[in-house]
PDB file of N, CA and C in Angstrom:
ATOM      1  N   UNK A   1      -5.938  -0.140  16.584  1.00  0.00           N
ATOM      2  CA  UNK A   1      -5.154  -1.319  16.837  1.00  0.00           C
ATOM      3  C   UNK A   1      -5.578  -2.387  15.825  1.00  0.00           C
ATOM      4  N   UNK A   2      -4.719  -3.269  15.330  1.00  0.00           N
ATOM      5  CA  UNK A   2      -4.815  -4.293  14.619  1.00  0.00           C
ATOM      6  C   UNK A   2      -3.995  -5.554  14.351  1.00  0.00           C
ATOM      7  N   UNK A   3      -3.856  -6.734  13.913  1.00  0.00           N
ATOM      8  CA  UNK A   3      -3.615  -7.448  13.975  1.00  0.00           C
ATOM      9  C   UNK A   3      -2.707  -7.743  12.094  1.00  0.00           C
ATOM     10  N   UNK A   4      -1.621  -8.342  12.255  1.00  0.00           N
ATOM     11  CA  UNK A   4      -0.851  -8.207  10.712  1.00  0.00           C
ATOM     12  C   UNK A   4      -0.361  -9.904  10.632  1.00  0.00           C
ATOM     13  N   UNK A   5      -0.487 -10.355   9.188  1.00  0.00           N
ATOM     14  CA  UNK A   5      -0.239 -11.434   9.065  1.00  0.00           C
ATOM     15  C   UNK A   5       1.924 -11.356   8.616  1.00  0.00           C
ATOM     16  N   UNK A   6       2.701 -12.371   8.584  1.00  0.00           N
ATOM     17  CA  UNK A   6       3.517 -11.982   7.937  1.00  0.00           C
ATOM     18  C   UNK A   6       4.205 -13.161   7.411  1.00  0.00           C
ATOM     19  N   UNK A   7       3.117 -14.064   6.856  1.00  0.00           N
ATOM     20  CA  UNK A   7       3.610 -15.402   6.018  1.00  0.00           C
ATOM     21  C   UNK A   7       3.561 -14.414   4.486  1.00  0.00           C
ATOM     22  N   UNK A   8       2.970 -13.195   4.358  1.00  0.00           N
ATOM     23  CA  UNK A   8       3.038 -12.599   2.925  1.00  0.00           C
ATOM     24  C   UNK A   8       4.816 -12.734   2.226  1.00  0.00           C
ATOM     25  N   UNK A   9       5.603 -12.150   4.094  1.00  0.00           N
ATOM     26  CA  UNK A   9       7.055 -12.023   3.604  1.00  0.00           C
ATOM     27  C   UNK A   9       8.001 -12.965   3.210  1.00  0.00           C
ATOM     28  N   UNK A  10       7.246 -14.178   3.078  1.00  0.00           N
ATOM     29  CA  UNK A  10       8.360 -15.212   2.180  1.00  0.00           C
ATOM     30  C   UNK A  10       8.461 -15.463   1.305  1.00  0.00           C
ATOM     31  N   UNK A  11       7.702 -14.796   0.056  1.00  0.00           N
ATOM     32  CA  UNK A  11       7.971 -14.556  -1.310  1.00  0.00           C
ATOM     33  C   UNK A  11       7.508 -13.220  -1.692  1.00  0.00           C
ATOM     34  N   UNK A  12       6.901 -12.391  -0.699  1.00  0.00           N
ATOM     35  CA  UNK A  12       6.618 -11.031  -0.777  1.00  0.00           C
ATOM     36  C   UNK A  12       5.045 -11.454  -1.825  1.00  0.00           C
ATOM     37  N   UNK A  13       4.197 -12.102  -1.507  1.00  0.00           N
ATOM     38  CA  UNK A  13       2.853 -12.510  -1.895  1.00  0.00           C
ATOM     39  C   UNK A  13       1.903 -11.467  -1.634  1.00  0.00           C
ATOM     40  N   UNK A  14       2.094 -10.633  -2.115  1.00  0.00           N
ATOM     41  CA  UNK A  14       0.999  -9.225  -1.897  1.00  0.00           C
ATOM     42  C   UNK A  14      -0.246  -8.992  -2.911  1.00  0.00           C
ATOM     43  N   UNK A  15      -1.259  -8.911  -2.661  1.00  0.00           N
ATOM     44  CA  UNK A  15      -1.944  -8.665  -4.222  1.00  0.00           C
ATOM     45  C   UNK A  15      -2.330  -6.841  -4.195  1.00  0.00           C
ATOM     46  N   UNK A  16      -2.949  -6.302  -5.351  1.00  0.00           N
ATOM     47  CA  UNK A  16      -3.590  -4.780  -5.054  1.00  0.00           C
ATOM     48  C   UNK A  16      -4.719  -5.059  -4.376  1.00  0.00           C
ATOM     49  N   UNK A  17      -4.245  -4.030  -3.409  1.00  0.00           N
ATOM     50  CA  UNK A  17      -5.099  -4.072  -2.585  1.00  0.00           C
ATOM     51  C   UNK A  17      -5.367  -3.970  -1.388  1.00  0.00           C
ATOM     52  N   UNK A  18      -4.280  -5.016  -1.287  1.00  0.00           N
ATOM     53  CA  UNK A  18      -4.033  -5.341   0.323  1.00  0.00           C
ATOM     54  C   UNK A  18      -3.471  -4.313   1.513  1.00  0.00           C
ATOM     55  N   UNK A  19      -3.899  -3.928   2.500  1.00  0.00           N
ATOM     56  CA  UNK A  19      -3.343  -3.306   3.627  1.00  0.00           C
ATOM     57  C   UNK A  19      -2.178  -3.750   4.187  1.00  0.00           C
ATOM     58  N   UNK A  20      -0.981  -2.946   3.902  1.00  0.00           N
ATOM     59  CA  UNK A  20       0.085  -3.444   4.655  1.00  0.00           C
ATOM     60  C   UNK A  20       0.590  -2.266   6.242  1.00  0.00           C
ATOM     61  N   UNK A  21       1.599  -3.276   6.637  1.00  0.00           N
ATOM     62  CA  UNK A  21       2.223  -2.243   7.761  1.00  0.00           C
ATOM     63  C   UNK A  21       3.974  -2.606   7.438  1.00  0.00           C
ATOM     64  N   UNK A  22       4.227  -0.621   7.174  1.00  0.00           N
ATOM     65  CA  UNK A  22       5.381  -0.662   6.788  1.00  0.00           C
ATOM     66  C   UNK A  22       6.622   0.396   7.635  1.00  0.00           C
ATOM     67  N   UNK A  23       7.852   0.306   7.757  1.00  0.00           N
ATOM     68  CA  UNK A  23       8.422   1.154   8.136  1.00  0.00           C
ATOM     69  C   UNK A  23       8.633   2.237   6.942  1.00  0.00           C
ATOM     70  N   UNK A  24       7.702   3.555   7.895  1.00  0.00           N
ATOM     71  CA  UNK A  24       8.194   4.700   6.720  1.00  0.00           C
ATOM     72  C   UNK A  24       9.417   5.095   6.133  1.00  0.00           C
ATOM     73  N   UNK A  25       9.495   5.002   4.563  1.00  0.00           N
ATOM     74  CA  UNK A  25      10.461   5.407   3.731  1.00  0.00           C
ATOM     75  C   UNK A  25      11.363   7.139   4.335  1.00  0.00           C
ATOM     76  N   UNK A  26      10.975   7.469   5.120  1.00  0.00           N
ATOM     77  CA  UNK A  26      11.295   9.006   5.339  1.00  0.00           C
ATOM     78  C   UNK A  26      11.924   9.347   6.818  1.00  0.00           C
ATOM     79  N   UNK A  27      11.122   8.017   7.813  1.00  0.00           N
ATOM     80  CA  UNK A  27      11.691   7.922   8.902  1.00  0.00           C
ATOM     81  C   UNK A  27      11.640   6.480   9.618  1.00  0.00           C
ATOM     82  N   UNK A  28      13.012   5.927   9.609  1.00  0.00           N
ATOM     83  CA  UNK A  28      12.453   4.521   9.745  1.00  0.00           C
ATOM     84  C   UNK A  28      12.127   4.537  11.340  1.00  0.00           C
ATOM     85  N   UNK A  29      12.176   4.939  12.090  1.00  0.00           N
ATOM     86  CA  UNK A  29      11.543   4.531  13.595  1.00  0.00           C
ATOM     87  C   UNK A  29       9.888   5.016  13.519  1.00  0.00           C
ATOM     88  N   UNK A  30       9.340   5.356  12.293  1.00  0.00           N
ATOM     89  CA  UNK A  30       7.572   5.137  12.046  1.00  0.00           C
ATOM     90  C   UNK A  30       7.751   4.336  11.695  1.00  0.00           C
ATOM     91  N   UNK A  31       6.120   3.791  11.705  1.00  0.00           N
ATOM     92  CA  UNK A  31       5.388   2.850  11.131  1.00  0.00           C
ATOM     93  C   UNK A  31       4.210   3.375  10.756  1.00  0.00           C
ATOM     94  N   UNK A  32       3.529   3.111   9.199  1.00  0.00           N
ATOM     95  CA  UNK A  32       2.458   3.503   8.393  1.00  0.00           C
ATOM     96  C   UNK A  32       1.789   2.500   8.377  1.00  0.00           C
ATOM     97  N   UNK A  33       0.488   2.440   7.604  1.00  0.00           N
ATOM     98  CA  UNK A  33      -0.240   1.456   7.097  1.00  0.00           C
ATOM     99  C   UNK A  33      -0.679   2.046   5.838  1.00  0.00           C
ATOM    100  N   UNK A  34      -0.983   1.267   5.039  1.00  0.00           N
ATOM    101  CA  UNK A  34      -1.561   2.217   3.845  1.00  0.00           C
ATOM    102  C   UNK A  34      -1.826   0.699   3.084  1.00  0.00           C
ATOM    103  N   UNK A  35      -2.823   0.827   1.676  1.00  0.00           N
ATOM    104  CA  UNK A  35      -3.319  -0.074   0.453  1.00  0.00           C
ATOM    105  C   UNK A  35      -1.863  -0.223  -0.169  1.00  0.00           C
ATOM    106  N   UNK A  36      -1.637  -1.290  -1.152  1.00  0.00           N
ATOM    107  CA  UNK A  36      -1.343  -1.406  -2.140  1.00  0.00           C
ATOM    108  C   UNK A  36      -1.926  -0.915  -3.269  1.00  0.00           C
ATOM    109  N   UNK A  37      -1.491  -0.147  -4.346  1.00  0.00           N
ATOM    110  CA  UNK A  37      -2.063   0.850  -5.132  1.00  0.00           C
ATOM    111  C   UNK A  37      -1.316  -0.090  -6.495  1.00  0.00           C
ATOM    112  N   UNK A  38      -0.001  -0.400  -6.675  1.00  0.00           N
ATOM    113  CA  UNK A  38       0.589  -0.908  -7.720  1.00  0.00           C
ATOM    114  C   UNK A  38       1.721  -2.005  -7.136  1.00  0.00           C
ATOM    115  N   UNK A  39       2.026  -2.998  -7.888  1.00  0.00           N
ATOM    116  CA  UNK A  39       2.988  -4.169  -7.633  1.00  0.00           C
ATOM    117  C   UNK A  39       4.146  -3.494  -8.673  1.00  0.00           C
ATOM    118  N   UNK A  40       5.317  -4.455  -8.187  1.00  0.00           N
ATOM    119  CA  UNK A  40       6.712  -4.359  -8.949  1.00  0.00           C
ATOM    120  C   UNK A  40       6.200  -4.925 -10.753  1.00  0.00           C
ATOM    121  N   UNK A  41       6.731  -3.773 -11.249  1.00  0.00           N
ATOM    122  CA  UNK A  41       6.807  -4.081 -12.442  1.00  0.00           C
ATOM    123  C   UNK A  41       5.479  -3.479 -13.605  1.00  0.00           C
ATOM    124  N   UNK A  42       4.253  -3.105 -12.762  1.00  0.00           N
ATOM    125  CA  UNK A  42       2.836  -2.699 -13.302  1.00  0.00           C
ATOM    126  C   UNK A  42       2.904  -1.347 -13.690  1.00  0.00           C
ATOM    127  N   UNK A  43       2.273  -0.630 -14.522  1.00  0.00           N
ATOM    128  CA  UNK A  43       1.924   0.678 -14.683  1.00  0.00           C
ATOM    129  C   UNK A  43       1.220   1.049 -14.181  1.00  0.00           C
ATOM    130  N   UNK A  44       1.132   2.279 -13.276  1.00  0.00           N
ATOM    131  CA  UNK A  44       0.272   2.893 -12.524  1.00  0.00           C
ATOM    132  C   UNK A  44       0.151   4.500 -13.083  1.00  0.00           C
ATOM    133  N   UNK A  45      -1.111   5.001 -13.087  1.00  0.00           N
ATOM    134  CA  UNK A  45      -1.589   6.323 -13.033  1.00  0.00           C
ATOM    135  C   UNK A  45      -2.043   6.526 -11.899  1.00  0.00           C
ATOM    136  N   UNK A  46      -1.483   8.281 -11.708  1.00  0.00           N
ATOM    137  CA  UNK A  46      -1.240   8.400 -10.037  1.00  0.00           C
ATOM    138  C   UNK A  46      -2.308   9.611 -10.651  1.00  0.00           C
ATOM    139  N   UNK A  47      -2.964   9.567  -9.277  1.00  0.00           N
ATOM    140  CA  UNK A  47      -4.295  10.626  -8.786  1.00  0.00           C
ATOM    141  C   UNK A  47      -4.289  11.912  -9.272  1.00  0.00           C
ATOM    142  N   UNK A  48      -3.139  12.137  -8.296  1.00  0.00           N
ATOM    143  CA  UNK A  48      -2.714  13.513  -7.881  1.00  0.00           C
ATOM    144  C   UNK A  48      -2.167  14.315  -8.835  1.00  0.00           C
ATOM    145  N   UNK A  49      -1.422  13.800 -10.072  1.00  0.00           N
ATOM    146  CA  UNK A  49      -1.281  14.807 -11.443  1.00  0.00           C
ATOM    147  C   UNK A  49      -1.450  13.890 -12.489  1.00  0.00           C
ATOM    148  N   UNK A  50      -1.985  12.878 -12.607  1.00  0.00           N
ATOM    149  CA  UNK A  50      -2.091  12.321 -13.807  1.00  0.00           C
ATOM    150  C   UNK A  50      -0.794  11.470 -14.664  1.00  0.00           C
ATOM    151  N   UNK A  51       0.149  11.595 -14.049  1.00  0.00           N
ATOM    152  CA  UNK A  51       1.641  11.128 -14.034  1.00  0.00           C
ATOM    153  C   UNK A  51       0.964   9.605 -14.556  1.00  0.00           C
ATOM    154  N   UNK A  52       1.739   8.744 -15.642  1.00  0.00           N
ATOM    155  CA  UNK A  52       1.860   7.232 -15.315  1.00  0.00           C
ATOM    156  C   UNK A  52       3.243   6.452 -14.867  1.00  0.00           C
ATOM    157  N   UNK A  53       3.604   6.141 -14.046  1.00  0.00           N
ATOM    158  CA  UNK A  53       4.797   5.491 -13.986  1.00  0.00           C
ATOM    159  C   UNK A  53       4.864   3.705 -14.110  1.00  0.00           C
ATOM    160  N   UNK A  54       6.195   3.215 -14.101  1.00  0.00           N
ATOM    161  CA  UNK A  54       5.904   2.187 -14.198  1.00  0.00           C
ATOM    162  C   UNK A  54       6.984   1.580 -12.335  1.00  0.00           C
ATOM    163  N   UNK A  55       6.033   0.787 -11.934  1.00  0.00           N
ATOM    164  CA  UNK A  55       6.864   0.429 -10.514  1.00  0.00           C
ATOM    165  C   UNK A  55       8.041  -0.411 -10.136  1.00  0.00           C
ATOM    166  N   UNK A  56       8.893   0.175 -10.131  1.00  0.00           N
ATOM    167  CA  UNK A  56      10.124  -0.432  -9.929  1.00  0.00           C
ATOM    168  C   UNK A  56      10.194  -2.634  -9.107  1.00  0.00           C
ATOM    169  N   UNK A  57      10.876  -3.014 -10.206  1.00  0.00           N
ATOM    170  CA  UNK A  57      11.246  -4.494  -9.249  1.00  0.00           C
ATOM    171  C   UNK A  57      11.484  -4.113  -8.253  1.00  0.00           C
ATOM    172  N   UNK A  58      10.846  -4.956  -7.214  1.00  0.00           N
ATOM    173  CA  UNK A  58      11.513  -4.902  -5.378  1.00  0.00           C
ATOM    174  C   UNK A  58      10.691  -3.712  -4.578  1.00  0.00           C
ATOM    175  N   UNK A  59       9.903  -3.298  -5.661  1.00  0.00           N
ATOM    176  CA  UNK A  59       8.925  -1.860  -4.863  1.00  0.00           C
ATOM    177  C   UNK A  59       7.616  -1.774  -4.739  1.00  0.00           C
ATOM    178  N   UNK A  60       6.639  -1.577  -4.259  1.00  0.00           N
ATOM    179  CA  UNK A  60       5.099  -1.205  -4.682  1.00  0.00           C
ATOM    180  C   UNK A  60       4.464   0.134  -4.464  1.00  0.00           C
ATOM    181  N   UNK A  61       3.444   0.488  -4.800  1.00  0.00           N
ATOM    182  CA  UNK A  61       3.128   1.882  -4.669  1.00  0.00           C
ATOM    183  C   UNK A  61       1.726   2.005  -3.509  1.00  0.00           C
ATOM    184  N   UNK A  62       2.123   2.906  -2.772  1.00  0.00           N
ATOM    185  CA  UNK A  62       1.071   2.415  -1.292  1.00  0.00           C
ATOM    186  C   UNK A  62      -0.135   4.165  -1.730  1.00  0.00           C
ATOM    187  N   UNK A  63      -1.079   3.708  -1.338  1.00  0.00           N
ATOM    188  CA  UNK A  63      -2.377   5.206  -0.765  1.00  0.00           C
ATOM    189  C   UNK A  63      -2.358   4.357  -0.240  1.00  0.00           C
ATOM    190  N   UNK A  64      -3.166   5.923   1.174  1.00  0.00           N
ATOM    191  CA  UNK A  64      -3.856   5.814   2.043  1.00  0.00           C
ATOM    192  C   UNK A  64      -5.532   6.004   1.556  1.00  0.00           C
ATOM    193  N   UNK A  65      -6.338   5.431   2.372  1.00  0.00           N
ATOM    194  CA  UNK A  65      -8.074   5.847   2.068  1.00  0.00           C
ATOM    195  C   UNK A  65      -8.714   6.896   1.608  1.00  0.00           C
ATOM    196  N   UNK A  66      -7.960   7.626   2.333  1.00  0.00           N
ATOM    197  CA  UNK A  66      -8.174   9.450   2.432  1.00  0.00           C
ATOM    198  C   UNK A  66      -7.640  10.171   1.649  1.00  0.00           C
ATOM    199  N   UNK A  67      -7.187   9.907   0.176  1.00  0.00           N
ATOM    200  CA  UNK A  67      -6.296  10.314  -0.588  1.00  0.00           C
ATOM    201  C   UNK A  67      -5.774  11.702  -0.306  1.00  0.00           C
ATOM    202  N   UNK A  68      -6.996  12.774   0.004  1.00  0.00           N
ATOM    203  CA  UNK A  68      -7.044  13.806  -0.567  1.00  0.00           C
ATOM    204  C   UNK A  68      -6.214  14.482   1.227  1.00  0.00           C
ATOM    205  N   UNK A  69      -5.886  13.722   1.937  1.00  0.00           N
ATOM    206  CA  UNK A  69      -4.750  14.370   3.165  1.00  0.00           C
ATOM    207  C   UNK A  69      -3.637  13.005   3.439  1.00  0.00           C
ATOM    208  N   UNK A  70      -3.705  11.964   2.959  1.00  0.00           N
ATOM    209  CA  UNK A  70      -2.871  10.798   3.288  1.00  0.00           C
ATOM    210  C   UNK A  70      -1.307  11.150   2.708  1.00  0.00           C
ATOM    211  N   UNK A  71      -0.207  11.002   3.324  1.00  0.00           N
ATOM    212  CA  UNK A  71       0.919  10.984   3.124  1.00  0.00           C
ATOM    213  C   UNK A  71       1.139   9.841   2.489  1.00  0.00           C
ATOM    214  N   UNK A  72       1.490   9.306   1.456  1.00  0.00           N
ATOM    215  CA  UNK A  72       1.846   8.257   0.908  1.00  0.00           C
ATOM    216  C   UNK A  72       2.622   7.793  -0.313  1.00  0.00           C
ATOM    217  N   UNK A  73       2.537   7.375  -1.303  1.00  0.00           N
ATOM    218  CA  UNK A  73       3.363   7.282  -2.235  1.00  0.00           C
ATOM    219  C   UNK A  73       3.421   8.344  -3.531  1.00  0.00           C
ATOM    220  N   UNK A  74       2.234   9.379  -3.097  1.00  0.00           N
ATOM    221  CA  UNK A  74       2.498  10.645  -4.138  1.00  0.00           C
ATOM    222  C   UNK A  74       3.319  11.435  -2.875  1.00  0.00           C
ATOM    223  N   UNK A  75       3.830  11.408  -1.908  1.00  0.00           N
ATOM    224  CA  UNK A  75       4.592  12.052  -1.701  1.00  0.00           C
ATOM    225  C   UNK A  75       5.817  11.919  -1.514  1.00  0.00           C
ATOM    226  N   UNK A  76       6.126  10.283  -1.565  1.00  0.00           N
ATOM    227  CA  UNK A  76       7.577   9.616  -1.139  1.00  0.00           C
ATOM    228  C   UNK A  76       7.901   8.597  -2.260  1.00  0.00           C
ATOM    229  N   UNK A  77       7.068   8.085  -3.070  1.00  0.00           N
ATOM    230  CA  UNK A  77       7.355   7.548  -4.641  1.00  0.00           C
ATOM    231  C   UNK A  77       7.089   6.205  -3.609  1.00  0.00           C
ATOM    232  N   UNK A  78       7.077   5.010  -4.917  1.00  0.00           N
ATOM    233  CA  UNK A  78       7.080   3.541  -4.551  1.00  0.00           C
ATOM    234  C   UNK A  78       8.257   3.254  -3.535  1.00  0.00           C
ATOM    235  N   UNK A  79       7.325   2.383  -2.611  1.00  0.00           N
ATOM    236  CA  UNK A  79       8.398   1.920  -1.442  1.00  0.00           C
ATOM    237  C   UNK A  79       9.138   0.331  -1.465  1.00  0.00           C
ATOM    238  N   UNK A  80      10.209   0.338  -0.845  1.00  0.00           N
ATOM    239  CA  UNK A  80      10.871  -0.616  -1.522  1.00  0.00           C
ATOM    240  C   UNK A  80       9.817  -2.175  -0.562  1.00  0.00           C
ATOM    241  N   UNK A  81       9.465  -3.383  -1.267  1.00  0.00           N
ATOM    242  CA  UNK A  81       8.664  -4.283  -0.404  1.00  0.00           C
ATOM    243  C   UNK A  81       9.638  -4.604   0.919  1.00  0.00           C
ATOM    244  N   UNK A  82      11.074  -4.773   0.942  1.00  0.00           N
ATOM    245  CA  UNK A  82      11.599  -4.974   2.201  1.00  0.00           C
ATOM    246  C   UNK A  82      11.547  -4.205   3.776  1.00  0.00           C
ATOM    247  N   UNK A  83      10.437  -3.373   2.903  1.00  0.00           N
ATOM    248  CA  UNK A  83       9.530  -2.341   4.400  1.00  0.00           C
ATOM    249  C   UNK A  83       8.878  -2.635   4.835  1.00  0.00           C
ATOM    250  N   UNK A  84       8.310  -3.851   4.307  1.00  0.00           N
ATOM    251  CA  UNK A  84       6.793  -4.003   4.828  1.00  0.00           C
ATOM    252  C   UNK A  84       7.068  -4.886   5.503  1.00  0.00           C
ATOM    253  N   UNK A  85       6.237  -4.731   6.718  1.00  0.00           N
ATOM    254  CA  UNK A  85       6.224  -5.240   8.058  1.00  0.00           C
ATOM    255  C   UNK A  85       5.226  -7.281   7.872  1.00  0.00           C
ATOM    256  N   UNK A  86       4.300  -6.270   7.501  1.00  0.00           N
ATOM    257  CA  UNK A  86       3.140  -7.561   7.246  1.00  0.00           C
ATOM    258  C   UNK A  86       1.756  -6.711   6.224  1.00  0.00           C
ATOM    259  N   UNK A  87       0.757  -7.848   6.227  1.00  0.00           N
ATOM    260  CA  UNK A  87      -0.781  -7.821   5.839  1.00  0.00           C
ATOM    261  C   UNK A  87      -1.464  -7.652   6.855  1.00  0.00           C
ATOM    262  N   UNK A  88      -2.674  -6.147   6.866  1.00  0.00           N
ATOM    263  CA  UNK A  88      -3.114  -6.138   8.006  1.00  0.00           C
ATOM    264  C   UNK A  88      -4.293  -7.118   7.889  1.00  0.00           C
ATOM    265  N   UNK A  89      -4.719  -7.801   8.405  1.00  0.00           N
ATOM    266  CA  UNK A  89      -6.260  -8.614   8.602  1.00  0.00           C
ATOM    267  C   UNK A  89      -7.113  -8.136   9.081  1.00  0.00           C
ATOM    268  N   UNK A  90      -7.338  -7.592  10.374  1.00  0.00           N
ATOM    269  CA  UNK A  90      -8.254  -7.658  11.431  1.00  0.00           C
ATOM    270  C   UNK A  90      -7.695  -6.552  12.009  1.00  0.00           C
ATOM    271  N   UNK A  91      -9.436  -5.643  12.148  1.00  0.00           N
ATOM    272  CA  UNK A  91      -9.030  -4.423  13.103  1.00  0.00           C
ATOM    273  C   UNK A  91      -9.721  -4.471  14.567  1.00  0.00           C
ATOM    274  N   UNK A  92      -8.975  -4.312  15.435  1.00  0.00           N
ATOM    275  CA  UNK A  92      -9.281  -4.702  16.491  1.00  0.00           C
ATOM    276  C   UNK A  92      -9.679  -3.692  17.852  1.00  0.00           C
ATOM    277  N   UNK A  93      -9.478  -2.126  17.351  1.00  0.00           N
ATOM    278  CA  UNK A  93      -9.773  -0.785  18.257  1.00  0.00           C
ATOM    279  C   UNK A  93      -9.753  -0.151  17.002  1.00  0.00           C
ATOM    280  N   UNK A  94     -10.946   0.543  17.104  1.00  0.00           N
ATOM    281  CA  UNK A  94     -11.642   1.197  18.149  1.00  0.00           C
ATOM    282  C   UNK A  94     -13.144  -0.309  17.999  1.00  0.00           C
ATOM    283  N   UNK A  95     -13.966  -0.052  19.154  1.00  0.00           N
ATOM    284  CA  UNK A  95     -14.548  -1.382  18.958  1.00  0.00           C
ATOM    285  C   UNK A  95     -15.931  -1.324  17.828  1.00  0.00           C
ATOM    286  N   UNK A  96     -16.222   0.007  17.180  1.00  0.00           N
ATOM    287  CA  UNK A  96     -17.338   0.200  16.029  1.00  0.00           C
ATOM    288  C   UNK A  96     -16.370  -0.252  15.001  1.00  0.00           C
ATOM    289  N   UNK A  97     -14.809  -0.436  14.773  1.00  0.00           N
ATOM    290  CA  UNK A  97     -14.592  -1.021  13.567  1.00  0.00           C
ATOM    291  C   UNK A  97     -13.861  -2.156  13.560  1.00  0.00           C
ATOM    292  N   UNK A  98     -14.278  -3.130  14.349  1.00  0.00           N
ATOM    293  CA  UNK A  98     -13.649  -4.473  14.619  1.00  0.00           C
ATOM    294  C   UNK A  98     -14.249  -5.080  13.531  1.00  0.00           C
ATOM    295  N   UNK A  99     -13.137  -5.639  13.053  1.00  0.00           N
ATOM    296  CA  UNK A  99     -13.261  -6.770  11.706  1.00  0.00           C
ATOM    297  C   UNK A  99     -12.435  -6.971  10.942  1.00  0.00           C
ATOM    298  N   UNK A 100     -12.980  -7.950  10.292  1.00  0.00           N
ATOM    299  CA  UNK A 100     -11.996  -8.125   8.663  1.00  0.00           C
ATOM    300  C   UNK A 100     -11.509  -7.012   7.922  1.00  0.00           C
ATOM    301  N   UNK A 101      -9.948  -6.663   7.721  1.00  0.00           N
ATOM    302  CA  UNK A 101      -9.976  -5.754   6.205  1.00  0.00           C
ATOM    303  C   UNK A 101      -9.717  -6.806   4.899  1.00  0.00           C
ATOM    304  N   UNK A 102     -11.032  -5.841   4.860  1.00  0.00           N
ATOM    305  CA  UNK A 102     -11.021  -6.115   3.350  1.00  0.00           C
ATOM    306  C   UNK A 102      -9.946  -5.925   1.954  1.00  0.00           C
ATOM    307  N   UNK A 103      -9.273  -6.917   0.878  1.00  0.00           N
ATOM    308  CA  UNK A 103      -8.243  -6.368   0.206  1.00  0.00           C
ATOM    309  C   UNK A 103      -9.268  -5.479  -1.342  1.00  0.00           C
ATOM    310  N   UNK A 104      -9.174  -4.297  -1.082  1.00  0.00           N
ATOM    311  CA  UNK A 104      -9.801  -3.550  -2.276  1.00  0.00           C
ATOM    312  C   UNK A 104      -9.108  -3.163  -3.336  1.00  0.00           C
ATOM    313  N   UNK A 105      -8.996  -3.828  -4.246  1.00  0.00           N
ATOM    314  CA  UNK A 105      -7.814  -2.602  -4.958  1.00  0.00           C
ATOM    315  C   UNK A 105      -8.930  -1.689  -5.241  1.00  0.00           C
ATOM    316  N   UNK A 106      -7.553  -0.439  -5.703  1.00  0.00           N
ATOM    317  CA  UNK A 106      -7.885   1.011  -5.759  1.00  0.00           C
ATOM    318  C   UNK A 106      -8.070   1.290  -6.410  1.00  0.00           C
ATOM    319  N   UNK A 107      -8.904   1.875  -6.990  1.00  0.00           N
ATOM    320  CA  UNK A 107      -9.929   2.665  -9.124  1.00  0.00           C
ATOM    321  C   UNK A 107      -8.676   3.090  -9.677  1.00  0.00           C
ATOM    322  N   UNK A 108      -8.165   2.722 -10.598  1.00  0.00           N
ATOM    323  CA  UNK A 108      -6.760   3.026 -10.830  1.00  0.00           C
ATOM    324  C   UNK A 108      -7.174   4.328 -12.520  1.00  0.00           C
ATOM    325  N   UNK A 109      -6.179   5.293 -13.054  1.00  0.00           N
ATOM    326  CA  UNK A 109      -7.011   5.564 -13.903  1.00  0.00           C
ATOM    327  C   UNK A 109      -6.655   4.948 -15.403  1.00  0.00           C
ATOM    328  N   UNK A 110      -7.369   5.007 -16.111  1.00  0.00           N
ATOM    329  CA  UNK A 110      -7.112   4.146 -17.556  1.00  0.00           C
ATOM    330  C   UNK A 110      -5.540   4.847 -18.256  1.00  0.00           C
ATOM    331  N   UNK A 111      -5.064   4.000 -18.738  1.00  0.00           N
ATOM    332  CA  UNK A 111      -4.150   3.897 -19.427  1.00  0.00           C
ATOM    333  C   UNK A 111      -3.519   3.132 -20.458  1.00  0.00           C
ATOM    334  N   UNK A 112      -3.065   3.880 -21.638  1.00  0.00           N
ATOM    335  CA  UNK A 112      -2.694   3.254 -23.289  1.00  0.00           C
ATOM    336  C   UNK A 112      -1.756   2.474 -22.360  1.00  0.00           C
ATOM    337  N   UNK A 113      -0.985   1.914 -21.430  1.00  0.00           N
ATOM    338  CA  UNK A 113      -0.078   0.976 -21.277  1.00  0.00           C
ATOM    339  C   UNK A 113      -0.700   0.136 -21.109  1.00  0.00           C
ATOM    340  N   UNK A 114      -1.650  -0.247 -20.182  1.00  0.00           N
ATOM    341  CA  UNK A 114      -2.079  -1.309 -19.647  1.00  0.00           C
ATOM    342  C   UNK A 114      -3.332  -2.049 -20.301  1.00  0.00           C
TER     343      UNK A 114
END
């Protein structure tokens, strides 16, 4: 359980990093959570084959923590930002991980674009 801010959605103010909560691209009656991995417009190198893309205006590119079983944007591509629900802040269950989330961005890998 957790707690989501959603003053992010009035100019879509997201940085890398940040934990959002979004309606899944695949089924909209889910809801995901996952990092920000890339913003509209940035080059990203993706994990999973070495691919670089560049992220569409109006989209960002989400992982999950767990790369290596997380459903996320190597499997459904950048999601459009009008999914996202909010910024998660504060986790609130189970009670060993009550707290602040932290915004991390993600080890991204090097690239001649950027």
């Amino acid at each position: 359980m957790f707690f989501f801010e959603q003053f992010c959605l009035l100019d879509y103010k997201f940085s890398n990093g940040d934990v959002v909560v979004f309606r899944s691209p695949t089924n909209h009656k889910e809801t995901d959570i996952k990092r920000i991995a890339a913003l509209p417009g940035e080059w990203y190198g993706t994990h999973h084959n070495n691919d670089v893309i560049k992220i569409p205006l109006g989209h960002c590119w989400v992982e999950g923590d767990n790369s290596a079983s997380s459903i996320d944007s190597k499997s459904f591509g950048p999601i459009p930002l009008a999914l996202i629900r909010g910024r998660v802040t504060h986790v609130v269950w189970p009670p060993q991980r009550i707290g602040s989330v932290k915004s991390t961005p993600p080890q991204r890998l090097s690239s001649v674009l950027e």
